[in-house]
PDB file of N, CA and C in Angstrom:
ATOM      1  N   UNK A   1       0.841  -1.175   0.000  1.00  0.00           N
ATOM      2  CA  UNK A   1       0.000   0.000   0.000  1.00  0.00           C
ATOM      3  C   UNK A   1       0.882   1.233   0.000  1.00  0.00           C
ATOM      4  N   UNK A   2       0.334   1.994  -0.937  1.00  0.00           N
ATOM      5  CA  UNK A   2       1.441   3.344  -0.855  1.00  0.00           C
ATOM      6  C   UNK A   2       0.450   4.449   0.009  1.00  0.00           C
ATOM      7  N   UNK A   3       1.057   5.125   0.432  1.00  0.00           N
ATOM      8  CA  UNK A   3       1.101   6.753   1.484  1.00  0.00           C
ATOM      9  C   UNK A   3       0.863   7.930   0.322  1.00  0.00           C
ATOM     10  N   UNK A   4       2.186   8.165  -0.522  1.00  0.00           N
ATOM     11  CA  UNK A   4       2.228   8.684  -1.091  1.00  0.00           C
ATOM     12  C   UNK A   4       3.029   8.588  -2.681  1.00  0.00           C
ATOM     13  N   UNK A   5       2.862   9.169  -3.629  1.00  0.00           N
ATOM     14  CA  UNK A   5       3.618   8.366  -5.096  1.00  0.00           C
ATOM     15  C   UNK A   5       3.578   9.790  -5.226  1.00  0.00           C
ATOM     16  N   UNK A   6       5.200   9.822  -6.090  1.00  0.00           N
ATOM     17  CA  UNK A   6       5.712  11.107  -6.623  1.00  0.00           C
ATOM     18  C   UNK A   6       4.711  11.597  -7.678  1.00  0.00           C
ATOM     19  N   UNK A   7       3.660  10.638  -8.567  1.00  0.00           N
ATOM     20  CA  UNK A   7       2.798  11.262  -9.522  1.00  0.00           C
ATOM     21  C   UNK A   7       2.252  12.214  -8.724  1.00  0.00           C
ATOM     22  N   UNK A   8       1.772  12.309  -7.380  1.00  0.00           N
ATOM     23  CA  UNK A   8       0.408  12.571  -6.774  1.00  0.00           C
ATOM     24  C   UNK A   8       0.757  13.965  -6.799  1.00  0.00           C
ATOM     25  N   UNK A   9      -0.254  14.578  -7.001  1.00  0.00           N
ATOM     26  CA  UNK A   9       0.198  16.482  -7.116  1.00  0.00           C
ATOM     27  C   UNK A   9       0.902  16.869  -5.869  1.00  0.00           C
ATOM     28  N   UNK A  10       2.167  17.484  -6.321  1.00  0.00           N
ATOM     29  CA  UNK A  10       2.859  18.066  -5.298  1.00  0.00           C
ATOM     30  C   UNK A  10       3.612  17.500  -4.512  1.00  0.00           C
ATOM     31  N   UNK A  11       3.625  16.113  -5.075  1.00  0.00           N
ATOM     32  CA  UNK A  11       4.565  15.511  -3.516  1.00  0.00           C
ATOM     33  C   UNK A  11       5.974  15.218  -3.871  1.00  0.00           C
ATOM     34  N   UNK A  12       6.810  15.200  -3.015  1.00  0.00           N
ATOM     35  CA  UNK A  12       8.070  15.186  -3.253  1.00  0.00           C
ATOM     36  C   UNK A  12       8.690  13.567  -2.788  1.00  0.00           C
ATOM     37  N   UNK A  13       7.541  13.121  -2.142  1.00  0.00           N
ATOM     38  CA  UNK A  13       8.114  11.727  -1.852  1.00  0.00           C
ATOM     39  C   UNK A  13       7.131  10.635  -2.096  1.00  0.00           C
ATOM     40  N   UNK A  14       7.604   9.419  -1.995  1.00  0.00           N
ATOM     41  CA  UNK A  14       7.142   7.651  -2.468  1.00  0.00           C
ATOM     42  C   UNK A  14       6.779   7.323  -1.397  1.00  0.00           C
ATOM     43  N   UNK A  15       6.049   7.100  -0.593  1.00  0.00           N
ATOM     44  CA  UNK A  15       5.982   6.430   0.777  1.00  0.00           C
ATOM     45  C   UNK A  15       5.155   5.278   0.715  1.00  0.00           C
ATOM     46  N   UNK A  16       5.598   4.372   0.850  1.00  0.00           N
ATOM     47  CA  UNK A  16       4.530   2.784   1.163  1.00  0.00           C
ATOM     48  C   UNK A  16       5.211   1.443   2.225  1.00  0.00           C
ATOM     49  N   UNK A  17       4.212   0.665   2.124  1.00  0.00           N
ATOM     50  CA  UNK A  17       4.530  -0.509   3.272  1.00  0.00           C
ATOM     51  C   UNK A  17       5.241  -1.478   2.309  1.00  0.00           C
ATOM     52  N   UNK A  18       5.915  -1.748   2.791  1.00  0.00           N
ATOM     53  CA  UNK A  18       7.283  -2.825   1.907  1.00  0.00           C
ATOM     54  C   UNK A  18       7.002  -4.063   2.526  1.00  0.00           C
ATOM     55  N   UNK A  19       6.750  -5.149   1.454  1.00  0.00           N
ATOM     56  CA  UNK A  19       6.767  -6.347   2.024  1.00  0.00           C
ATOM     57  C   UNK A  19       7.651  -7.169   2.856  1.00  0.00           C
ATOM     58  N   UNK A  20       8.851  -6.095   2.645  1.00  0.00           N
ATOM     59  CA  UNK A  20       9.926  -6.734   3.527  1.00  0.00           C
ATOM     60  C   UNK A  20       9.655  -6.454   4.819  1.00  0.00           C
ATOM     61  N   UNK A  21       8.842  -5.755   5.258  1.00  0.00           N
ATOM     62  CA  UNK A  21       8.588  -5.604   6.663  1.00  0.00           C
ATOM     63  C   UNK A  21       8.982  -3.969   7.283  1.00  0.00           C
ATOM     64  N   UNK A  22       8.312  -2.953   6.781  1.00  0.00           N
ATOM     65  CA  UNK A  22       8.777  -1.807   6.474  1.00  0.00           C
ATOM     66  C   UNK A  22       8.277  -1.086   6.035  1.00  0.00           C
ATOM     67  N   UNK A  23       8.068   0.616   6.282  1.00  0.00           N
ATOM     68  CA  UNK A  23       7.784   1.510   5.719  1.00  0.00           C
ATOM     69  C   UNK A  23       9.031   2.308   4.836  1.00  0.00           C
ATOM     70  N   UNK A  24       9.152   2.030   3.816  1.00  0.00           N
ATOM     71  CA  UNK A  24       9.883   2.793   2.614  1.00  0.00           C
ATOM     72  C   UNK A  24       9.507   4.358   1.906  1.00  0.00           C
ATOM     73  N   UNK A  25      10.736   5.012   2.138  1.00  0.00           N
ATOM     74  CA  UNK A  25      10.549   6.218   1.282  1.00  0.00           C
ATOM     75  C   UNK A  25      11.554   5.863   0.187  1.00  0.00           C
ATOM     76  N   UNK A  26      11.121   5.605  -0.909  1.00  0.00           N
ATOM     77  CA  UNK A  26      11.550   5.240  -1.760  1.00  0.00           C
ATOM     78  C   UNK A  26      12.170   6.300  -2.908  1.00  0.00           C
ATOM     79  N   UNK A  27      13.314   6.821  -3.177  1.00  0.00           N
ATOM     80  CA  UNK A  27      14.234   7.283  -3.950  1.00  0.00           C
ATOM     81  C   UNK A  27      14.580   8.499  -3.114  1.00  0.00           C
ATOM     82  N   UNK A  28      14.254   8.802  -1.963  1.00  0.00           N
ATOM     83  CA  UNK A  28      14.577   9.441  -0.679  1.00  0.00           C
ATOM     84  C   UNK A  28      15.624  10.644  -1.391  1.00  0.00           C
ATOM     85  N   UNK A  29      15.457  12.223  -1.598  1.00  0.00           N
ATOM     86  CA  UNK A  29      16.212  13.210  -1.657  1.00  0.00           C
ATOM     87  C   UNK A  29      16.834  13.526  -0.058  1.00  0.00           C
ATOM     88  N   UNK A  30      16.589  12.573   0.524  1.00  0.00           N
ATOM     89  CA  UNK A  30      17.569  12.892   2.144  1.00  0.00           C
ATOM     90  C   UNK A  30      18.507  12.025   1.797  1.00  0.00           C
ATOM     91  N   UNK A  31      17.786  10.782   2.128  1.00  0.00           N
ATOM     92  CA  UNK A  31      19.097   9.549   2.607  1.00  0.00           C
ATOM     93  C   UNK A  31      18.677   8.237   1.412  1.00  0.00           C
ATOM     94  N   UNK A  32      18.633   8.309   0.004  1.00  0.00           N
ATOM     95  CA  UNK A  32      18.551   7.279  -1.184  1.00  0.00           C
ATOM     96  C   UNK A  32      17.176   7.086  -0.800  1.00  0.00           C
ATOM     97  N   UNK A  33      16.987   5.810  -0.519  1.00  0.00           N
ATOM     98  CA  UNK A  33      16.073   5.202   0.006  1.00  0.00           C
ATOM     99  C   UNK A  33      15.678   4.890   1.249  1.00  0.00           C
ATOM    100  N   UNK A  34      14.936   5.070   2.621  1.00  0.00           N
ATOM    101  CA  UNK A  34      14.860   4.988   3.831  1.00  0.00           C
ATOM    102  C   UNK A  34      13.806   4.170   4.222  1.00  0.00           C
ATOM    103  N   UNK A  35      14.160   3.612   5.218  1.00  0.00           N
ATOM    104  CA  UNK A  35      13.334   2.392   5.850  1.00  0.00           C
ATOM    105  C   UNK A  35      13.055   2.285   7.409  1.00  0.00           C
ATOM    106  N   UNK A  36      11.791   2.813   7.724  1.00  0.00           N
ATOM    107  CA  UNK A  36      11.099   3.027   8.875  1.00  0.00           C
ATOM    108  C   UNK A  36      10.721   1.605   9.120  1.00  0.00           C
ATOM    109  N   UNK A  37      10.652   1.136  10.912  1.00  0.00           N
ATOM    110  CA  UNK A  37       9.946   0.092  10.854  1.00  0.00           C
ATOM    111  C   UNK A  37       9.679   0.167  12.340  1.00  0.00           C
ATOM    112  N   UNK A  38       8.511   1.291  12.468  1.00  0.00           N
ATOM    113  CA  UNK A  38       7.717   2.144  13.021  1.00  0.00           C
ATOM    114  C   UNK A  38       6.932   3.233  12.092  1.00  0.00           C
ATOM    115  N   UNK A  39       5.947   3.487  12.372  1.00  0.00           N
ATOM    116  CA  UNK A  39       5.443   4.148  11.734  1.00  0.00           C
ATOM    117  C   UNK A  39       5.533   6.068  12.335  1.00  0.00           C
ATOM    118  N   UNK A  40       5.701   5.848  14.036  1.00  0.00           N
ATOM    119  CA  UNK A  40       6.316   7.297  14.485  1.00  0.00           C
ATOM    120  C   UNK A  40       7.839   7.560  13.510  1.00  0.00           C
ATOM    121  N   UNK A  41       8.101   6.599  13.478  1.00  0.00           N
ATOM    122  CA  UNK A  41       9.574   6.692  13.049  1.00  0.00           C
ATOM    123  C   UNK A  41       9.600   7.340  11.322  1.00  0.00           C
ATOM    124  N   UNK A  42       8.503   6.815  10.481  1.00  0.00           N
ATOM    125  CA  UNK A  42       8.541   7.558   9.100  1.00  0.00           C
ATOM    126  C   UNK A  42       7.620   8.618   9.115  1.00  0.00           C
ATOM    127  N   UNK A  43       6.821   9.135  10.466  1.00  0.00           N
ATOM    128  CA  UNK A  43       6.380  10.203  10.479  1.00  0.00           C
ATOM    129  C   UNK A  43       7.041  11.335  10.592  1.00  0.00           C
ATOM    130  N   UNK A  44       8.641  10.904  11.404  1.00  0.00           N
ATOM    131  CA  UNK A  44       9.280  11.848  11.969  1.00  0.00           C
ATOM    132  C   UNK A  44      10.440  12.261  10.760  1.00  0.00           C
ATOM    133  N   UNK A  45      10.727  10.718   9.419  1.00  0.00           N
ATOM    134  CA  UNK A  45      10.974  11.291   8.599  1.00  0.00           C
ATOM    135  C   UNK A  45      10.434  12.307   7.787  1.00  0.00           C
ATOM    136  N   UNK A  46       9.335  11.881   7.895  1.00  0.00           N
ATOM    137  CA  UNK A  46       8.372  13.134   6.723  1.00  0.00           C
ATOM    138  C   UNK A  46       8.237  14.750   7.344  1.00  0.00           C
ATOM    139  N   UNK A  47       8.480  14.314   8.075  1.00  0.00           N
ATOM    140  CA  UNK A  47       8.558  15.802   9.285  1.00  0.00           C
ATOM    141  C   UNK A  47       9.743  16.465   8.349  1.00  0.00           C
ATOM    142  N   UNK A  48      11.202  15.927   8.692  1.00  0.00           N
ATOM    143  CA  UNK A  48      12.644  16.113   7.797  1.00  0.00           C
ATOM    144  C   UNK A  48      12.067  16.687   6.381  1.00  0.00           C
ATOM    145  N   UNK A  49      11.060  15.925   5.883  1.00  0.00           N
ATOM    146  CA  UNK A  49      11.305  16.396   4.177  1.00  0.00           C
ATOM    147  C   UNK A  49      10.923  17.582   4.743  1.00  0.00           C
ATOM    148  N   UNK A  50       9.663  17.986   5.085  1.00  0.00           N
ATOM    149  CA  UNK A  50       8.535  19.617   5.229  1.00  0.00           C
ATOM    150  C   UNK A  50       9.620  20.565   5.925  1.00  0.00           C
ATOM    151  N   UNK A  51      10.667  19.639   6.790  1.00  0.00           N
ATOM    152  CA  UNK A  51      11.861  21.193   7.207  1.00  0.00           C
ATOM    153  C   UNK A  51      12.594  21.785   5.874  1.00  0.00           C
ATOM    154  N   UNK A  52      13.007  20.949   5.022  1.00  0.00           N
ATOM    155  CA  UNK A  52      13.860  20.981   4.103  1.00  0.00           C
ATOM    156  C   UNK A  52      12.752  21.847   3.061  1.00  0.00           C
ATOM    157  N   UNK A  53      11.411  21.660   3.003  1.00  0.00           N
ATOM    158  CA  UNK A  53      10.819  22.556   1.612  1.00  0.00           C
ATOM    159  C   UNK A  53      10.158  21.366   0.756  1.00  0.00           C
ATOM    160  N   UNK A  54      10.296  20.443   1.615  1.00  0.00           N
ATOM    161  CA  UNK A  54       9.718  19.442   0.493  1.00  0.00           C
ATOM    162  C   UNK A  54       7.905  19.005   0.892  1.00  0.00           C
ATOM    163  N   UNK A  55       7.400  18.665  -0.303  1.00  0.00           N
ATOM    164  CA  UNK A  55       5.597  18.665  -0.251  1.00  0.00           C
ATOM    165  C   UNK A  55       5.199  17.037   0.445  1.00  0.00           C
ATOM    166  N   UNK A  56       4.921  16.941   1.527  1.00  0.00           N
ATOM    167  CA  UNK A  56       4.608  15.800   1.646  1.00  0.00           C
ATOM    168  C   UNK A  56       2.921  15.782   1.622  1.00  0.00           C
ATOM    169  N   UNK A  57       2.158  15.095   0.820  1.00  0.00           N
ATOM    170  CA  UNK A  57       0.828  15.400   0.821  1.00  0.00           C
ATOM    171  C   UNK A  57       0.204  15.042   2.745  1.00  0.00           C
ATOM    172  N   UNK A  58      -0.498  15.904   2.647  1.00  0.00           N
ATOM    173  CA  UNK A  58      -1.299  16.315   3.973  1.00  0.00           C
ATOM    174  C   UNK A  58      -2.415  14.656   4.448  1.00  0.00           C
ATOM    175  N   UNK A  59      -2.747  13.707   3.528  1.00  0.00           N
ATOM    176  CA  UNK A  59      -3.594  12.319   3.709  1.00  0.00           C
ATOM    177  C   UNK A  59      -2.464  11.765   3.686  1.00  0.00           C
ATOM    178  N   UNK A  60      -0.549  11.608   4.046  1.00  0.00           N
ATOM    179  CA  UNK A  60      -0.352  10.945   3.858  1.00  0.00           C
ATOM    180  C   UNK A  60      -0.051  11.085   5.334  1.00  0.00           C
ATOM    181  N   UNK A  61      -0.249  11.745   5.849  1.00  0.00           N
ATOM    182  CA  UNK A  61       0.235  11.625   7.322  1.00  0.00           C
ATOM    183  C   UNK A  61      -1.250  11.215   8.267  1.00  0.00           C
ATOM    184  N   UNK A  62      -2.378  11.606   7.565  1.00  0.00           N
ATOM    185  CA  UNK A  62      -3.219  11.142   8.235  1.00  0.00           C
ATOM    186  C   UNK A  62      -3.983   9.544   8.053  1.00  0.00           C
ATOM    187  N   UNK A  63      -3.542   9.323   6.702  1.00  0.00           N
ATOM    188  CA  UNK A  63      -3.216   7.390   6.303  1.00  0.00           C
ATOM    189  C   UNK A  63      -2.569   6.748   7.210  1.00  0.00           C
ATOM    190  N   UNK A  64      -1.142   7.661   7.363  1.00  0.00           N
ATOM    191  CA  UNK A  64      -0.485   6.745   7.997  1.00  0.00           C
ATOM    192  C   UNK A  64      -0.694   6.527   9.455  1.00  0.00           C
ATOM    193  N   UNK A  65      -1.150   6.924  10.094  1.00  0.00           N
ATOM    194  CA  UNK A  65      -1.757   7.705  11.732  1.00  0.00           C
ATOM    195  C   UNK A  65      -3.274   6.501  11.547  1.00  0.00           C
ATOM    196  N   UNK A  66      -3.686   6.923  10.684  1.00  0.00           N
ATOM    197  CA  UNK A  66      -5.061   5.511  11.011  1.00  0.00           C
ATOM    198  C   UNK A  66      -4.556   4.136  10.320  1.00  0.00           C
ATOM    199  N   UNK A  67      -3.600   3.537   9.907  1.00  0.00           N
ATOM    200  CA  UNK A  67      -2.730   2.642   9.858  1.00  0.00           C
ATOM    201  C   UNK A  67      -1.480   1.967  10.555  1.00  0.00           C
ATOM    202  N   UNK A  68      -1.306   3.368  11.927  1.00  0.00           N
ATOM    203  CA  UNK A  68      -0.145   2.500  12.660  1.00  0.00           C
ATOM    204  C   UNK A  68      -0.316   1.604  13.246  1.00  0.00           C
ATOM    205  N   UNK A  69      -1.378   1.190  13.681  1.00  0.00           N
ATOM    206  CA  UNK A  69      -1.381  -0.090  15.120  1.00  0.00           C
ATOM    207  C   UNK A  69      -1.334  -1.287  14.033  1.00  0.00           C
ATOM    208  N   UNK A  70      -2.294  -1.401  13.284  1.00  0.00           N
ATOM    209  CA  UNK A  70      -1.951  -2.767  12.235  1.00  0.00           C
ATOM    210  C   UNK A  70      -0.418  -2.656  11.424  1.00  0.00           C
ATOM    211  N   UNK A  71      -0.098  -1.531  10.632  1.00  0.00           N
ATOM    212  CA  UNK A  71       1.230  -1.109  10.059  1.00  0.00           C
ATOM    213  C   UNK A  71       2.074  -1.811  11.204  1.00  0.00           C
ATOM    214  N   UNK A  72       2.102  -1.578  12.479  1.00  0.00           N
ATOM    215  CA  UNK A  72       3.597  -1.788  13.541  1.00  0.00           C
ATOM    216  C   UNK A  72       2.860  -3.074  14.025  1.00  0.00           C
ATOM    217  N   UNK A  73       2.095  -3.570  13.689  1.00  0.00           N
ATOM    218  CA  UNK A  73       2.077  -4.693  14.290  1.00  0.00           C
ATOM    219  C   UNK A  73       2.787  -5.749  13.488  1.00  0.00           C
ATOM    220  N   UNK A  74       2.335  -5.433  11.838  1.00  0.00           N
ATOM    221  CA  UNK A  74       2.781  -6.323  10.915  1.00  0.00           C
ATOM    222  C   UNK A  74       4.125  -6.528  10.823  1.00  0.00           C
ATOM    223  N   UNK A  75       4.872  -4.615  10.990  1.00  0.00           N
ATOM    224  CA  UNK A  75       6.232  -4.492  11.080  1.00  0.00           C
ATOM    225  C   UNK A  75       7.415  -5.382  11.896  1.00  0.00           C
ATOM    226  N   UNK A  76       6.760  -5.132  13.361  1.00  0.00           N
ATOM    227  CA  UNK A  76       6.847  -6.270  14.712  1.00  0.00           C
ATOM    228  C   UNK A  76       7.116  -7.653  14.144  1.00  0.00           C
ATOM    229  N   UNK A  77       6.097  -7.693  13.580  1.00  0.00           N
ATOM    230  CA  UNK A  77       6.030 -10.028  13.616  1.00  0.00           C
ATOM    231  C   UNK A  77       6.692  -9.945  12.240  1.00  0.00           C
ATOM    232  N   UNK A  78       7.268  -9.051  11.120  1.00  0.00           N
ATOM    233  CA  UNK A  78       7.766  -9.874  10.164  1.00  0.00           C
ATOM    234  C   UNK A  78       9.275  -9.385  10.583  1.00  0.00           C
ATOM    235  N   UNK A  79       9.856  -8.720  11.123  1.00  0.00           N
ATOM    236  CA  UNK A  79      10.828  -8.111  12.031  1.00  0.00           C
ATOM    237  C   UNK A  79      11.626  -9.286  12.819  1.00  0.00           C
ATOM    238  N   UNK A  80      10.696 -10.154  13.451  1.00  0.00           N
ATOM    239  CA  UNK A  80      10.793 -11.005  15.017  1.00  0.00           C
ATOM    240  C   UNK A  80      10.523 -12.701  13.506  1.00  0.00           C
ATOM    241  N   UNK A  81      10.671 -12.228  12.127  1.00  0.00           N
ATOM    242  CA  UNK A  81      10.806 -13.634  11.658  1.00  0.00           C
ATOM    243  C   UNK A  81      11.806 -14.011  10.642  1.00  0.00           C
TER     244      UNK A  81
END
Protein backbone atom coordinates (compact mmCIF):
# COMPACT_ATOMS: atom_id res chain seq x y z
CA UNK A 1 0.00 0.00 0.00
CA UNK A 2 1.44 3.34 -0.85
CA UNK A 3 1.10 6.75 1.48
CA UNK A 4 2.23 8.68 -1.09
CA UNK A 5 3.62 8.37 -5.10
CA UNK A 6 5.71 11.11 -6.62
CA UNK A 7 2.80 11.26 -9.52
CA UNK A 8 0.41 12.57 -6.77
CA UNK A 9 0.20 16.48 -7.12
CA UNK A 10 2.86 18.07 -5.30
CA UNK A 11 4.56 15.51 -3.52
CA UNK A 12 8.07 15.19 -3.25
CA UNK A 13 8.11 11.73 -1.85
CA UNK A 14 7.14 7.65 -2.47
CA UNK A 15 5.98 6.43 0.78
CA UNK A 16 4.53 2.78 1.16
CA UNK A 17 4.53 -0.51 3.27
CA UNK A 18 7.28 -2.82 1.91
CA UNK A 19 6.77 -6.35 2.02
CA UNK A 20 9.93 -6.73 3.53
CA UNK A 21 8.59 -5.60 6.66
CA UNK A 22 8.78 -1.81 6.47
CA UNK A 23 7.78 1.51 5.72
CA UNK A 24 9.88 2.79 2.61
CA UNK A 25 10.55 6.22 1.28
CA UNK A 26 11.55 5.24 -1.76
CA UNK A 27 14.23 7.28 -3.95
CA UNK A 28 14.58 9.44 -0.68
CA UNK A 29 16.21 13.21 -1.66
CA UNK A 30 17.57 12.89 2.14
CA UNK A 31 19.10 9.55 2.61
CA UNK A 32 18.55 7.28 -1.18
CA UNK A 33 16.07 5.20 0.01
CA UNK A 34 14.86 4.99 3.83
CA UNK A 35 13.33 2.39 5.85
CA UNK A 36 11.10 3.03 8.87
CA UNK A 37 9.95 0.09 10.85
CA UNK A 38 7.72 2.14 13.02
CA UNK A 39 5.44 4.15 11.73
CA UNK A 40 6.32 7.30 14.48
CA UNK A 41 9.57 6.69 13.05
CA UNK A 42 8.54 7.56 9.10
CA UNK A 43 6.38 10.20 10.48
CA UNK A 44 9.28 11.85 11.97
CA UNK A 45 10.97 11.29 8.60
CA UNK A 46 8.37 13.13 6.72
CA UNK A 47 8.56 15.80 9.29
CA UNK A 48 12.64 16.11 7.80
CA UNK A 49 11.31 16.40 4.18
CA UNK A 50 8.53 19.62 5.23
CA UNK A 51 11.86 21.19 7.21
CA UNK A 52 13.86 20.98 4.10
CA UNK A 53 10.82 22.56 1.61
CA UNK A 54 9.72 19.44 0.49
CA UNK A 55 5.60 18.67 -0.25
CA UNK A 56 4.61 15.80 1.65
CA UNK A 57 0.83 15.40 0.82
CA UNK A 58 -1.30 16.31 3.97
CA UNK A 59 -3.59 12.32 3.71
CA UNK A 60 -0.35 10.94 3.86
CA UNK A 61 0.23 11.63 7.32
CA UNK A 62 -3.22 11.14 8.23
CA UNK A 63 -3.22 7.39 6.30
CA UNK A 64 -0.49 6.75 8.00
CA UNK A 65 -1.76 7.70 11.73
CA UNK A 66 -5.06 5.51 11.01
CA UNK A 67 -2.73 2.64 9.86
CA UNK A 68 -0.15 2.50 12.66
CA UNK A 69 -1.38 -0.09 15.12
CA UNK A 70 -1.95 -2.77 12.24
CA UNK A 71 1.23 -1.11 10.06
CA UNK A 72 3.60 -1.79 13.54
CA UNK A 73 2.08 -4.69 14.29
CA UNK A 74 2.78 -6.32 10.92
CA UNK A 75 6.23 -4.49 11.08
CA UNK A 76 6.85 -6.27 14.71
CA UNK A 77 6.03 -10.03 13.62
CA UNK A 78 7.77 -9.87 10.16
CA UNK A 79 10.83 -8.11 12.03
CA UNK A 80 10.79 -11.01 15.02
CA UNK A 81 10.81 -13.63 11.66
Amino acid sequence: MSYARFEDPGSSVYVYLDIGGYLKCCGCPILGDFRAFSTAAMIEHLDRHRDIGDTVPADCYSRLREDADENDAWIAQEGAA
